[in-house]
Protein backbone atom coordinates (compact mmCIF):
# COMPACT_ATOMS: atom_id res chain seq x y z
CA UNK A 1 103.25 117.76 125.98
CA UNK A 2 105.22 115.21 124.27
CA UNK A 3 105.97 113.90 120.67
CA UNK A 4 107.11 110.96 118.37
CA UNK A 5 109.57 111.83 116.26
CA UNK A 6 111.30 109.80 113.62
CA UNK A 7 114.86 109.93 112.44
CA UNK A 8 117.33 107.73 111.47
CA UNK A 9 114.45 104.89 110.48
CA UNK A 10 113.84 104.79 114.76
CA UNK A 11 110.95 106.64 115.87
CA UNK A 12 111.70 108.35 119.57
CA UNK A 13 109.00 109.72 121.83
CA UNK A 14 110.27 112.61 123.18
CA UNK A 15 108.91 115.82 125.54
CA UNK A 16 110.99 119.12 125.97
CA UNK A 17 114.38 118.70 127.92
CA UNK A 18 115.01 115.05 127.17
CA UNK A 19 118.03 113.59 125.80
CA UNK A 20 118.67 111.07 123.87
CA UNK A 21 120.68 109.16 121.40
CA UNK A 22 120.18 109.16 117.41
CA UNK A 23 121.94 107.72 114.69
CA UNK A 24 124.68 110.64 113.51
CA UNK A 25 123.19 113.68 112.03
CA UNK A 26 125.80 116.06 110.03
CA UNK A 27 125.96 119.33 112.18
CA UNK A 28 128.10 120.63 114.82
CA UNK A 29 128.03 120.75 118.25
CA UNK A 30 125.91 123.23 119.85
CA UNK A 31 124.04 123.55 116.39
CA UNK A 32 119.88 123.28 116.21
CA UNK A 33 118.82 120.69 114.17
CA UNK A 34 114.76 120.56 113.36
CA UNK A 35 113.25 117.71 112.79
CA UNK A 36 109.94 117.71 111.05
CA UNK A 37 108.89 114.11 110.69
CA UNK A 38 106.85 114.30 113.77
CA UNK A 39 104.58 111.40 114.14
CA UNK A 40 102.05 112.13 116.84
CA UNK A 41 101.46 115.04 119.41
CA UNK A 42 99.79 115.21 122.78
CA UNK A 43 98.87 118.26 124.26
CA UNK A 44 96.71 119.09 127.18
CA UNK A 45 95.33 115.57 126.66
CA UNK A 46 94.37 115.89 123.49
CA UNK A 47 96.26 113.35 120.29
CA UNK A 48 96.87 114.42 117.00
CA UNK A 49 98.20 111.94 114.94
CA UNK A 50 99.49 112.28 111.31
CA UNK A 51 98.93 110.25 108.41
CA UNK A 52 101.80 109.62 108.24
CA UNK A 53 103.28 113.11 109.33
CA UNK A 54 102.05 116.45 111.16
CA UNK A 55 101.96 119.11 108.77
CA UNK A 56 103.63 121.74 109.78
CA UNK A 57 104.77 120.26 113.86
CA UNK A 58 108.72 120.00 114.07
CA UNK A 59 111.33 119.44 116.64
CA UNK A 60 114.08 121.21 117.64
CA UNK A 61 116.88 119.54 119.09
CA UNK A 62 119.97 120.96 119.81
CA UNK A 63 123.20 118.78 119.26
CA UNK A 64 125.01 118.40 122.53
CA UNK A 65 127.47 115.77 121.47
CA UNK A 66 128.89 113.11 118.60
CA UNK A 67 130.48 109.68 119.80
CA UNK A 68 130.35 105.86 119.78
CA UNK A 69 128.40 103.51 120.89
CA UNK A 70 130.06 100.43 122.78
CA UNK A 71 131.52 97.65 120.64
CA UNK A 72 129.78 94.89 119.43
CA UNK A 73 131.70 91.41 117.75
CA UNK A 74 131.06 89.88 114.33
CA UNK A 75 131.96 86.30 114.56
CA UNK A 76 131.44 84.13 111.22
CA UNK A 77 132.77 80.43 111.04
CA UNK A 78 132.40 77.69 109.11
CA UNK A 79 132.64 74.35 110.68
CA UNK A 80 135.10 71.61 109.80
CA UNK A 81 136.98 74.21 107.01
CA UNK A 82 138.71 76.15 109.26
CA UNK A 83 136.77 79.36 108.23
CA UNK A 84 137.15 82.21 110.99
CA UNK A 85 136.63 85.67 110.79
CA UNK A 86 136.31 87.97 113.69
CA UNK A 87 135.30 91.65 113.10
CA UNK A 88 134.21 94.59 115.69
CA UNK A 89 132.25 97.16 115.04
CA UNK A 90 130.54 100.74 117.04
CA UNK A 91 128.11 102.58 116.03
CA UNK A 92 128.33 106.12 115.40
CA UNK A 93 125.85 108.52 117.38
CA UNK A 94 124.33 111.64 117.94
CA UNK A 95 123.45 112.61 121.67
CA UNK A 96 121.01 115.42 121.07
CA UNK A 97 118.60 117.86 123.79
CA UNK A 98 114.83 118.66 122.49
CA UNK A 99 114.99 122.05 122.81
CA UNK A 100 111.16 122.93 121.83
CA UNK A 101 108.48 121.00 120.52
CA UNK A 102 105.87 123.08 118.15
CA UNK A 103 102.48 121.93 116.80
């Protein structure tokens, strides 16, 4: 059985005991967090797909983690003015287990 799931505007296709990485998501770690903008489901070969969403399918993932992602660089210039500007950024995340998936 697996899902798609959306969060964070990125849609993830997911089965039970995966891990993966989100955009952050305001909980703790160790809380369940349940996601019910599920997509699609497939089960025992047969698709269900929502239009857009599955009423009443949801996710539960459980929130292993919070970190960074690795740094990326921002370079702007203009030439011939002598306009430089060099900026880093990393993007917070979410590393979260799918606990259960329920359709």
């Amino acid at each position: 059985m697996y899902a798609v799931i959306e969060t964070g505007g990125k849609q993830f296709r997911v089965k039970q005991g995966d891990t993966l990485k989100v955009e952050k998501l305001k909980a703790n770690v160790g809380d369940i967090v349940t996601i019910e903008k599920v997509l699609l489901v497939e089960q025992d070969g047969v698709v269900k797909v929502g239009t857009p969403v599955l009423a009443g399918a949801k996710a539960l993932l459980k929130v292993v983690e919070h970190g960074k992602g690795e740094k990326i660089i921002v370079f702007k210039y203009k030439p011939k003015k002598n306009y430089r500007r060099k900026q880093g950024h990393r993007q917070p995340y979410t590393k979260v287990l799918v606990e259960a998936l329920e359709a």
